[in-house]
N, C-alpha and C. Protein backbone atom coordinates (compact mmCIF):
# COMPACT_ATOMS: atom_id res chain seq x y z
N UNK A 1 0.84 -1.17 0.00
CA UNK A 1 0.00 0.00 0.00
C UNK A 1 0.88 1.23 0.00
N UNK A 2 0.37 1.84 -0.35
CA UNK A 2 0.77 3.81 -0.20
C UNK A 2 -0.02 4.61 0.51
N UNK A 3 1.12 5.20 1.46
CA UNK A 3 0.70 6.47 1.93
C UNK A 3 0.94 7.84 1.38
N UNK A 4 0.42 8.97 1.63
CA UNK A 4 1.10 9.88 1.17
C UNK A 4 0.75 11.07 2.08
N UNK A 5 1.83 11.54 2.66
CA UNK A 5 1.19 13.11 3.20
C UNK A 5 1.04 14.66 2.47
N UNK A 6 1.00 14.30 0.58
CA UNK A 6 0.67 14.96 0.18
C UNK A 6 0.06 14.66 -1.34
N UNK A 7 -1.43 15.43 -1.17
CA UNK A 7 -2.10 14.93 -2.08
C UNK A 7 -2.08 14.41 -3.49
N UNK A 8 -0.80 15.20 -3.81
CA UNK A 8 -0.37 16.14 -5.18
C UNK A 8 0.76 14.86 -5.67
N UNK A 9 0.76 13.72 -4.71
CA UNK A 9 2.76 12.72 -4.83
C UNK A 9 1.69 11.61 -5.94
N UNK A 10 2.94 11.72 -6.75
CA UNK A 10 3.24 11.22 -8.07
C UNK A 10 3.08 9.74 -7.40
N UNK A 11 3.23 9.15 -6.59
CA UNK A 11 3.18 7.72 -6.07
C UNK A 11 1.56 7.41 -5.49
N UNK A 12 0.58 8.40 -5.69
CA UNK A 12 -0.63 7.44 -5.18
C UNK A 12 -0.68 7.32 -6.58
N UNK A 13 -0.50 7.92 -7.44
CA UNK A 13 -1.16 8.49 -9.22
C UNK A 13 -0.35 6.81 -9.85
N UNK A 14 1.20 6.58 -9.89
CA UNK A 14 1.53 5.01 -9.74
C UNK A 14 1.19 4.30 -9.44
N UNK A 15 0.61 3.94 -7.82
CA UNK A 15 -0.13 3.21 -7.43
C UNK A 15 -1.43 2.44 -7.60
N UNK A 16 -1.66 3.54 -7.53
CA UNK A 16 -3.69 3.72 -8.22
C UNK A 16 -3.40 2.77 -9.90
N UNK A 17 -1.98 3.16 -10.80
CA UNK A 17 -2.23 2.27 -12.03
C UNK A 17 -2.19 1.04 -11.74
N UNK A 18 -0.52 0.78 -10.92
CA UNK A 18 -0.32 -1.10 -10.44
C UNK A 18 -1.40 -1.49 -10.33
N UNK A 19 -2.25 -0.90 -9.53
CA UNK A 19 -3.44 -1.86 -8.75
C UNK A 19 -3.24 -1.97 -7.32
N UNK A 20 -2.45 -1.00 -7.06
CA UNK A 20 -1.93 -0.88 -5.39
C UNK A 20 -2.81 0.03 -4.71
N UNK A 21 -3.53 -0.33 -3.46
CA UNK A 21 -3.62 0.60 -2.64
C UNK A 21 -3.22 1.72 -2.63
N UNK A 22 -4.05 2.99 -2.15
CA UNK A 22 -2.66 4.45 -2.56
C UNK A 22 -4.24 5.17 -1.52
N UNK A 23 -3.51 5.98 -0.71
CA UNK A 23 -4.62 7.42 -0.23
C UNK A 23 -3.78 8.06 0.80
N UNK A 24 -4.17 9.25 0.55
CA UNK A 24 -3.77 10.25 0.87
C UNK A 24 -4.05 10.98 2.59
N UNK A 25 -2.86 10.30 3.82
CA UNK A 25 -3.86 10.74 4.42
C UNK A 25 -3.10 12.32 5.06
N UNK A 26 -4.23 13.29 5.07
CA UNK A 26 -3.77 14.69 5.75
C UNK A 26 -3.20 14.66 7.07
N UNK A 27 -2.29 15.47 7.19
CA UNK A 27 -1.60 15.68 8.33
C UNK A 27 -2.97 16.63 9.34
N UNK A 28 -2.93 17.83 8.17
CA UNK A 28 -3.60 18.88 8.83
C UNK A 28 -5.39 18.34 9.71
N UNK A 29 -5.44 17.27 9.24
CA UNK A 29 -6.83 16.60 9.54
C UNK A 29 -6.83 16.07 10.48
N UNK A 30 -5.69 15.89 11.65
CA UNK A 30 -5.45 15.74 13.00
C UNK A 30 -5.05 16.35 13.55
N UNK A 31 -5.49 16.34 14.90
CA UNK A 31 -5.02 17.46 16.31
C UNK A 31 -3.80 17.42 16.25
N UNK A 32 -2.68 16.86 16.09
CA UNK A 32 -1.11 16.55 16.42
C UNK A 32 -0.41 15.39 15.45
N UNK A 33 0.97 15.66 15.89
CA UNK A 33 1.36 14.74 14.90
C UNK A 33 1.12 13.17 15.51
N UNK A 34 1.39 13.35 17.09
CA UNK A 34 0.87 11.61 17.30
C UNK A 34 -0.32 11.07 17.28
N UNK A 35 -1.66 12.07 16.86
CA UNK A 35 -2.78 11.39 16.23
C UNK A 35 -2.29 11.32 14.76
N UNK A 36 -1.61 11.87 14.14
CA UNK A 36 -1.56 11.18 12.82
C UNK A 36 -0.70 9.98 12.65
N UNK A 37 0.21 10.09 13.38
CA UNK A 37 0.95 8.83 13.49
C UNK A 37 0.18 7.31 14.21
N UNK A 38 -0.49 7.89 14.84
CA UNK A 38 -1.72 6.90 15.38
C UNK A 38 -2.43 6.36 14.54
N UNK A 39 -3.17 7.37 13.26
CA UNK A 39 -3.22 6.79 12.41
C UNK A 39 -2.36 5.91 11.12
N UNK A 40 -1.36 6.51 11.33
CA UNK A 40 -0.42 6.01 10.23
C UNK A 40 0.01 4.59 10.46
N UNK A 41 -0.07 3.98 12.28
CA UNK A 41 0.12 2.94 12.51
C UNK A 41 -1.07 1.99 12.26
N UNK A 42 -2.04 2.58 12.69
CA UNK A 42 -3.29 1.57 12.37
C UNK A 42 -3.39 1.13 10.73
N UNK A 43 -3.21 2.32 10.00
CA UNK A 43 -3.29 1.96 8.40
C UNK A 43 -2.46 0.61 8.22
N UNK A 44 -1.12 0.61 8.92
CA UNK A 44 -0.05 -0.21 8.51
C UNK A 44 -0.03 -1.47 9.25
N UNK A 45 -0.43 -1.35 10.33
CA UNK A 45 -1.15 -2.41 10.84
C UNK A 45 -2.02 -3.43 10.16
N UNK A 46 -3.15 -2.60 9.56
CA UNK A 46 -4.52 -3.10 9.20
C UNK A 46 -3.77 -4.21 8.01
N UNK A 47 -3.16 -3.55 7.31
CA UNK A 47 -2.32 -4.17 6.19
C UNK A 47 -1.55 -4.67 6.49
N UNK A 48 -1.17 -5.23 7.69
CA UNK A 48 0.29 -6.27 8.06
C UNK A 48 1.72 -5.88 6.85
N UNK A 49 1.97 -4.49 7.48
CA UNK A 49 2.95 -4.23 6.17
C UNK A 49 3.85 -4.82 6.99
N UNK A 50 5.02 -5.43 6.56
CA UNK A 50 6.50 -5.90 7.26
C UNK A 50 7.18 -4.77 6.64
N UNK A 51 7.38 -3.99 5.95
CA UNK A 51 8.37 -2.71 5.78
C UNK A 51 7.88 -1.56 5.36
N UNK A 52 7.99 -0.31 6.11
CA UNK A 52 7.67 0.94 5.43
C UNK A 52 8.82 1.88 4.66
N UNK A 53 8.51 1.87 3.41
CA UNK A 53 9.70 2.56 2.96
C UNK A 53 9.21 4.08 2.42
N UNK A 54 10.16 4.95 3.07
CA UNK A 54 9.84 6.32 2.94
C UNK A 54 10.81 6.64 2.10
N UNK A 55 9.96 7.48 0.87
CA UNK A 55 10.55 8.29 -0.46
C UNK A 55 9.49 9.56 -0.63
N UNK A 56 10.61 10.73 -0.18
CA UNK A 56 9.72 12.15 -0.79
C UNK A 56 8.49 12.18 0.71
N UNK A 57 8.73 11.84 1.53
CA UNK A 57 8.02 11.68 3.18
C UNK A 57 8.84 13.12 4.27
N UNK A 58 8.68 14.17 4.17
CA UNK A 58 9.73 15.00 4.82
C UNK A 58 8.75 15.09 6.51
N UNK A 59 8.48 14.32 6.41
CA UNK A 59 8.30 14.63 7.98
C UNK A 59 9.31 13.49 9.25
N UNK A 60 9.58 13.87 9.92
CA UNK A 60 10.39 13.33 11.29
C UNK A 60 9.82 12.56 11.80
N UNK A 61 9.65 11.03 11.65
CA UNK A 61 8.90 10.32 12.71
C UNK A 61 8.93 10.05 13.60
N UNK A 62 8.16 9.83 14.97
CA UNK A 62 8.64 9.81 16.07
C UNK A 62 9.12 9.17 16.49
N UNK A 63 9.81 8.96 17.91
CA UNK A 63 10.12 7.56 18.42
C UNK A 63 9.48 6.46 18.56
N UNK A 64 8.45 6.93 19.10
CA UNK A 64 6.82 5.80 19.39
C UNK A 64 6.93 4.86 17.74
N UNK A 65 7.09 5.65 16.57
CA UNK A 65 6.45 5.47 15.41
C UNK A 65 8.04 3.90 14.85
N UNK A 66 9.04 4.75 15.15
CA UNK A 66 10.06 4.39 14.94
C UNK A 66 10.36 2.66 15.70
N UNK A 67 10.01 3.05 16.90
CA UNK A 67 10.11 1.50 17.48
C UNK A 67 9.13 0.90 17.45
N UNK A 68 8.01 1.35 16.52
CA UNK A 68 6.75 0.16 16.19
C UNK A 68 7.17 -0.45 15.53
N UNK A 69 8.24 0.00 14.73
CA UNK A 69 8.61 -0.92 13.53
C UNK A 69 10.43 -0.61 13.29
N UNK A 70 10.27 -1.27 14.55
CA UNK A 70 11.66 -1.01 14.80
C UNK A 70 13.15 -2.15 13.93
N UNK A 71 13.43 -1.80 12.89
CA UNK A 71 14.79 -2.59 12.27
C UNK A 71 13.24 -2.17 10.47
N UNK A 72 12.15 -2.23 10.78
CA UNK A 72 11.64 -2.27 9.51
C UNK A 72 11.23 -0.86 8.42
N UNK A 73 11.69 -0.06 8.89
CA UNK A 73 11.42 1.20 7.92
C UNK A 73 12.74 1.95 7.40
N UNK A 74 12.67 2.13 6.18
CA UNK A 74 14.25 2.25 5.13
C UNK A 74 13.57 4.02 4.93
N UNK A 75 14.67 4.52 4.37
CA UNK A 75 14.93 5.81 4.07
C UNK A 75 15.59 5.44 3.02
N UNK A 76 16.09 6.36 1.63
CA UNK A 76 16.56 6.70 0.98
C UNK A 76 17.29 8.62 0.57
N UNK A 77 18.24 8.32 0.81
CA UNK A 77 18.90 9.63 1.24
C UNK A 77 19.62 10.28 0.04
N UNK A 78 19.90 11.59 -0.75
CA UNK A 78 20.15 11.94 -1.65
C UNK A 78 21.55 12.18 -1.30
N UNK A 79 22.68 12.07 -0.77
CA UNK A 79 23.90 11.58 -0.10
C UNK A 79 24.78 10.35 0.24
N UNK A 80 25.79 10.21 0.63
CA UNK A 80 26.36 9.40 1.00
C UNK A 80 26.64 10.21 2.34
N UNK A 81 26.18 9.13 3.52
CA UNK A 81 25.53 9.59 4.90
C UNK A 81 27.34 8.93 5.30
N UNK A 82 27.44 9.32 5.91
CA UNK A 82 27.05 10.44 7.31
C UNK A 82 27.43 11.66 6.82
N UNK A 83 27.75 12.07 5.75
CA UNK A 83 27.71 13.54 4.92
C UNK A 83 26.59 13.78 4.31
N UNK A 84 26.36 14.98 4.29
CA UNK A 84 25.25 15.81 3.87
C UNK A 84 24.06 15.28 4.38
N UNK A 85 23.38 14.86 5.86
CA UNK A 85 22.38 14.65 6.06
C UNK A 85 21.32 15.79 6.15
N UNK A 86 20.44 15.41 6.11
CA UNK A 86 19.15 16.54 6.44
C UNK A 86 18.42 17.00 4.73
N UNK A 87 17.50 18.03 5.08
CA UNK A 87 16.51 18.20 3.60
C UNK A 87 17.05 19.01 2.56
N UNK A 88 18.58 19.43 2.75
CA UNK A 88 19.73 20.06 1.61
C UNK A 88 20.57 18.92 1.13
N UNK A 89 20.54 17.79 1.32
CA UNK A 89 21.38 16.97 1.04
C UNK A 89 22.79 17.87 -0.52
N UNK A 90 21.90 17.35 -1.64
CA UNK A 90 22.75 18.02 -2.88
C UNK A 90 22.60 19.34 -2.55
N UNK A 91 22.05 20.29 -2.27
CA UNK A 91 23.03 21.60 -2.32
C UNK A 91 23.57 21.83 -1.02
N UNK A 92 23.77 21.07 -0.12
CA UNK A 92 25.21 21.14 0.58
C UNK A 92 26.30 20.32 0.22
N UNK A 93 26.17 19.70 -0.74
CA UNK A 93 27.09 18.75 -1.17
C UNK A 93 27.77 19.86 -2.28
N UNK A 94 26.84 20.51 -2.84
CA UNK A 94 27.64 21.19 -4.14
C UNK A 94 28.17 22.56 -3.46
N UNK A 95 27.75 22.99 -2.02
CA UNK A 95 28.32 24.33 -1.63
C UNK A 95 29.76 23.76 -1.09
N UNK A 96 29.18 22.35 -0.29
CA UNK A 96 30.83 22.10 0.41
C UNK A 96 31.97 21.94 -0.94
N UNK A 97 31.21 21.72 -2.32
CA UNK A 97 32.63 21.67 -3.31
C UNK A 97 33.00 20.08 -3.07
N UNK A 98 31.95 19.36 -2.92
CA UNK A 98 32.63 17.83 -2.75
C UNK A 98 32.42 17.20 -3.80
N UNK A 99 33.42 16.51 -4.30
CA UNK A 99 33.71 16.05 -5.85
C UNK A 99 32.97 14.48 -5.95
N UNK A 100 32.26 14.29 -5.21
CA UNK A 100 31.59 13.07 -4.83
C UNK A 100 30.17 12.67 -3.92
N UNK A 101 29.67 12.41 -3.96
CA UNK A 101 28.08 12.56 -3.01
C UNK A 101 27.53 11.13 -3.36
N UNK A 102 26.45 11.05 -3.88
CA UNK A 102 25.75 9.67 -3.55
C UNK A 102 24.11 9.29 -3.56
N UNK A 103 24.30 7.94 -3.52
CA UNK A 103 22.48 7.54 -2.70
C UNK A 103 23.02 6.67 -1.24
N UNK A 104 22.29 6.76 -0.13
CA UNK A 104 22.17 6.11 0.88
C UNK A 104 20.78 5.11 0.84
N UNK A 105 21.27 4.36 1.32
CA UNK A 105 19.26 3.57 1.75
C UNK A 105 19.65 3.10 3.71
N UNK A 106 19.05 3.61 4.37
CA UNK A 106 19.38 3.27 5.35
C UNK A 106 18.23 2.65 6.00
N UNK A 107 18.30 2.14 7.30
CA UNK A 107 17.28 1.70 8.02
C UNK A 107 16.97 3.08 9.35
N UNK A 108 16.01 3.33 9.34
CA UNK A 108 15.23 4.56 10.27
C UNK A 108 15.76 3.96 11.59
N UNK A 109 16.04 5.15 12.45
CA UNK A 109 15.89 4.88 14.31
C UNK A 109 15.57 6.34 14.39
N UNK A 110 15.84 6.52 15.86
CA UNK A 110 15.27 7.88 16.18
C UNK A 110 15.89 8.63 15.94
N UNK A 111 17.27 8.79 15.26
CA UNK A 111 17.61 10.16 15.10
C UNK A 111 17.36 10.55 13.32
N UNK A 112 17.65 11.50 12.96
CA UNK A 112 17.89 12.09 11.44
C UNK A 112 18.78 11.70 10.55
N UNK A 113 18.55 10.65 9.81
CA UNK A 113 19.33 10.43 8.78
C UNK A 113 20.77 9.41 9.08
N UNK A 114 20.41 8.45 10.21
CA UNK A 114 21.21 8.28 10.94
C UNK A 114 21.00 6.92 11.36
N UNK A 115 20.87 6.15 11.01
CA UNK A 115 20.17 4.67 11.02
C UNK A 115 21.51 3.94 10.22
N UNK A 116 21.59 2.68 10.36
CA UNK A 116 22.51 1.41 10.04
C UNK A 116 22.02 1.92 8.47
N UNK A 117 23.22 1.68 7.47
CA UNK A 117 23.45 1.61 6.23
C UNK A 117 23.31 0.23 5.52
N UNK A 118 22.33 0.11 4.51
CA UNK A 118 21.49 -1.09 3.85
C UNK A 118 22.70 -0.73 2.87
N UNK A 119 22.87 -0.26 1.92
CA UNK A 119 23.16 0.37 0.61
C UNK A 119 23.75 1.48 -0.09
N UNK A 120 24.93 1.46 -0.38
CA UNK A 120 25.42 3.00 -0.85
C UNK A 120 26.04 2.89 -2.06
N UNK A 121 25.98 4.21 -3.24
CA UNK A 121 26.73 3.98 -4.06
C UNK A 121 26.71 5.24 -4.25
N UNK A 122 28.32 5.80 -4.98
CA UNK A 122 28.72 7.55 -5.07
C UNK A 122 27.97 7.77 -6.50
N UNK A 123 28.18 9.12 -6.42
CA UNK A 123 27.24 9.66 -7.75
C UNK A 123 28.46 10.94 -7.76
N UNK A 124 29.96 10.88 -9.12
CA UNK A 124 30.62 11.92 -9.09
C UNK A 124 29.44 13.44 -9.50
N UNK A 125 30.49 14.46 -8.75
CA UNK A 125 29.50 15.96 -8.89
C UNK A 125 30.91 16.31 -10.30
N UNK A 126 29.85 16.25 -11.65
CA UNK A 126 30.81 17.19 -12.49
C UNK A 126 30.80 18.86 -12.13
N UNK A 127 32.30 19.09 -12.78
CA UNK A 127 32.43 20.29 -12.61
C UNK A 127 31.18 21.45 -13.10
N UNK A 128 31.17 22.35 -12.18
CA UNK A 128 30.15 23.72 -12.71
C UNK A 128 28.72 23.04 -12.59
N UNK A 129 28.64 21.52 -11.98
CA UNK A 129 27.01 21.38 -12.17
C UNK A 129 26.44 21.70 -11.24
N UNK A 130 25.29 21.80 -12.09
CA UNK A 130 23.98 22.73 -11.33
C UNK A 130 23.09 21.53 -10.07
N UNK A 131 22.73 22.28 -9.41
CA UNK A 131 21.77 21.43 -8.35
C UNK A 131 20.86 20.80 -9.13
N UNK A 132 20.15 21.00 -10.42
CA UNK A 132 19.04 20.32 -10.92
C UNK A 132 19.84 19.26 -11.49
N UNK A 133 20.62 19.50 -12.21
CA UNK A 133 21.13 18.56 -13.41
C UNK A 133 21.97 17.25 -12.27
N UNK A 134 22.63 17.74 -11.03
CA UNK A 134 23.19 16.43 -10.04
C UNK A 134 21.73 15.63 -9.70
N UNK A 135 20.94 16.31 -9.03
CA UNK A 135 19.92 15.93 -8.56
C UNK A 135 18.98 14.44 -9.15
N UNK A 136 18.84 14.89 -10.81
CA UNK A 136 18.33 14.50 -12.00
C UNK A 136 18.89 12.74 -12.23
N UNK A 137 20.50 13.20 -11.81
CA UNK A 137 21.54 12.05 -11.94
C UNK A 137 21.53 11.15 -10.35
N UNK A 138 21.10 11.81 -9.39
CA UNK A 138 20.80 10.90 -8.26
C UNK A 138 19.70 10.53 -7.96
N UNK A 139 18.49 10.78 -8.57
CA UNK A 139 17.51 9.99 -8.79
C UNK A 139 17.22 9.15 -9.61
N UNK A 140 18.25 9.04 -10.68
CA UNK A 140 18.41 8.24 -11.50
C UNK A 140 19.05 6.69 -10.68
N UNK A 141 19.81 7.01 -10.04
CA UNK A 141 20.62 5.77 -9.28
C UNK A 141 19.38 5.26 -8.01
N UNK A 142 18.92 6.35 -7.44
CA UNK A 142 17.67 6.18 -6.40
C UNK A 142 16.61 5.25 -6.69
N UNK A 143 16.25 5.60 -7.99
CA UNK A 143 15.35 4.24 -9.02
C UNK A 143 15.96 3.09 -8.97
N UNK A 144 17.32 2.52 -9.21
CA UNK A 144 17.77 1.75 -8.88
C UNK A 144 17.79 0.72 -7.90
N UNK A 145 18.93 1.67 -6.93
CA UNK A 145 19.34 1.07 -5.14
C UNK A 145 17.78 1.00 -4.57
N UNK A 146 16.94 1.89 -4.58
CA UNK A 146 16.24 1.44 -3.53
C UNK A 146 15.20 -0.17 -3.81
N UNK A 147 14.70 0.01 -4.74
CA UNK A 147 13.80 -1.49 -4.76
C UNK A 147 15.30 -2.71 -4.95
N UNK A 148 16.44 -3.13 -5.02
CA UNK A 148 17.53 -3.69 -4.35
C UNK A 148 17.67 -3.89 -3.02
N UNK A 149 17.20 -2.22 -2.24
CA UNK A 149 17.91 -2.51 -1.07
C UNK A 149 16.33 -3.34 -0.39
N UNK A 150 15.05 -3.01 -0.92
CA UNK A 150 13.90 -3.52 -0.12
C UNK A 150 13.83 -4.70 -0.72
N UNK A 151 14.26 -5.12 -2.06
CA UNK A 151 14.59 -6.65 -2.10
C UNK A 151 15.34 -7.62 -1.21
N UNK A 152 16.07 -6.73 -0.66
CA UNK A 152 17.31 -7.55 0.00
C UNK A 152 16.73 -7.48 1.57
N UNK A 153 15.94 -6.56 2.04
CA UNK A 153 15.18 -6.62 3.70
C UNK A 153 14.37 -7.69 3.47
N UNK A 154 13.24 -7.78 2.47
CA UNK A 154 12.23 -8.49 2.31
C UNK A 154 13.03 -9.95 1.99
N UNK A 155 13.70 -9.92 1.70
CA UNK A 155 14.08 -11.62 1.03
C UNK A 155 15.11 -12.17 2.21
N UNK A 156 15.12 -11.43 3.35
CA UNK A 156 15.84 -11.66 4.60
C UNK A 156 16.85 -12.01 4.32
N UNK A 157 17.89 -11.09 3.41
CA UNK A 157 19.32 -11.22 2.97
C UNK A 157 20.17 -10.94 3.64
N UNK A 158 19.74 -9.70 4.77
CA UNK A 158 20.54 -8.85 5.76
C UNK A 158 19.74 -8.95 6.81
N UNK A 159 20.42 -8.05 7.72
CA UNK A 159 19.97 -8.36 8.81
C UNK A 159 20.46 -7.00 9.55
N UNK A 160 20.26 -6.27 11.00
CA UNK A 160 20.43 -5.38 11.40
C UNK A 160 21.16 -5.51 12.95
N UNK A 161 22.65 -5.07 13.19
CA UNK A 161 23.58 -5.54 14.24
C UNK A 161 23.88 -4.61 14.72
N UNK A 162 23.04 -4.03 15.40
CA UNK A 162 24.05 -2.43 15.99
C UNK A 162 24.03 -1.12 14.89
N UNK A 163 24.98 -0.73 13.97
CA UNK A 163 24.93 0.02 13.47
C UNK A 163 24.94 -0.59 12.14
N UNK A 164 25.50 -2.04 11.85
CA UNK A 164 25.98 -2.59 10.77
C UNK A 164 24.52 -3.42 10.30
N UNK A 165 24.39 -3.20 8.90
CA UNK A 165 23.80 -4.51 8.27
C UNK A 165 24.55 -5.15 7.70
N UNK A 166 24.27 -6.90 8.04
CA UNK A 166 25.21 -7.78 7.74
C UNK A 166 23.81 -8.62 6.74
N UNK A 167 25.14 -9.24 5.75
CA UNK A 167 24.09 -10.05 4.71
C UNK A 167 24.94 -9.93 3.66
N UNK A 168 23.98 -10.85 2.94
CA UNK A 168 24.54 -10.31 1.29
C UNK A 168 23.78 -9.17 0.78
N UNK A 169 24.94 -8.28 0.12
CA UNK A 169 24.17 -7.20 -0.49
C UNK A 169 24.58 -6.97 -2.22
């Protein structure tokens, strides 16, 4: 299934073709964020999801949310983490002048961007390029790594040890 916390994401409009589940639920349509997350658990519940994978999701989940599904929710990061974390990823990568950046797929805990590493691969920054045109080229690899790295959770290839995932990757 799909969630989305915004009406307008290109992934219920995908969804809705597969034949997948897809709806949209509002943030603003609850008192707080842990009634929406209240809901967000029951949705995922109801559906016995074993992994939530967040793409284009900019909200912070909580702890509560985080250890419901704790070792099972992936991120995909426009970086190679533990550099450039947070919602600038590529244009702090292109202000720091770093000749190299990336995709991450990590596994979520409670902090930001900061979870055991599933998956990484660099994405060189050519010279003089622009934030759109890197960007363009790391979502290109993002299409990639990520349905790999949720192949490889789901097919219980790896596994989660502390900070390390161990497995074949």
């Amino acid at each position: 299934m799909v969630i989305s916390d915004r009406a307008d994401a290109k992934a219920l409009d995908r969804a809705a073709r597969a034949g997948v589940e897809a709806c949209y639920l509002n943030p603003k349509a609850f008192a707080d964020k842990a009634a929406y997350e209240r809901a967000l658990i029951r949705r995922c519940q109801a559906h016995r999801v074993r992994l939530v994978c967040l793409a284009g999701f900019m909200r912070i989940l909580s702890p509560v949310f985080v250890r419901r599904f704790r070792n099972r929710i992936l991120n995909i990061h426009p970086a190679l983490l533990p550099a450039f974390p947070g919602a600038h990823a590529v244009r702090d990568a292109l202000a720091w002048g770093a000749k190299v950046t990336g995709v991450t797929v990590h596994v979520v805990d409670e902090h930001i961007d900061h979870g055991p590493i599933v998956l990484q691969e660099a994405v060189p920054v050519r010279p003089n390029e622009r934030e759109a045109h890197l960007l363009a080229r790391i979502h290109a690899v993002e299409h990639r790594l990520y349905p790999r790295a949720i192949a490889l959770v789901l097919g219980r290839r790896v596994r989660v040890s502390g900070r390390n995932v161990i497995g074949r990757t």
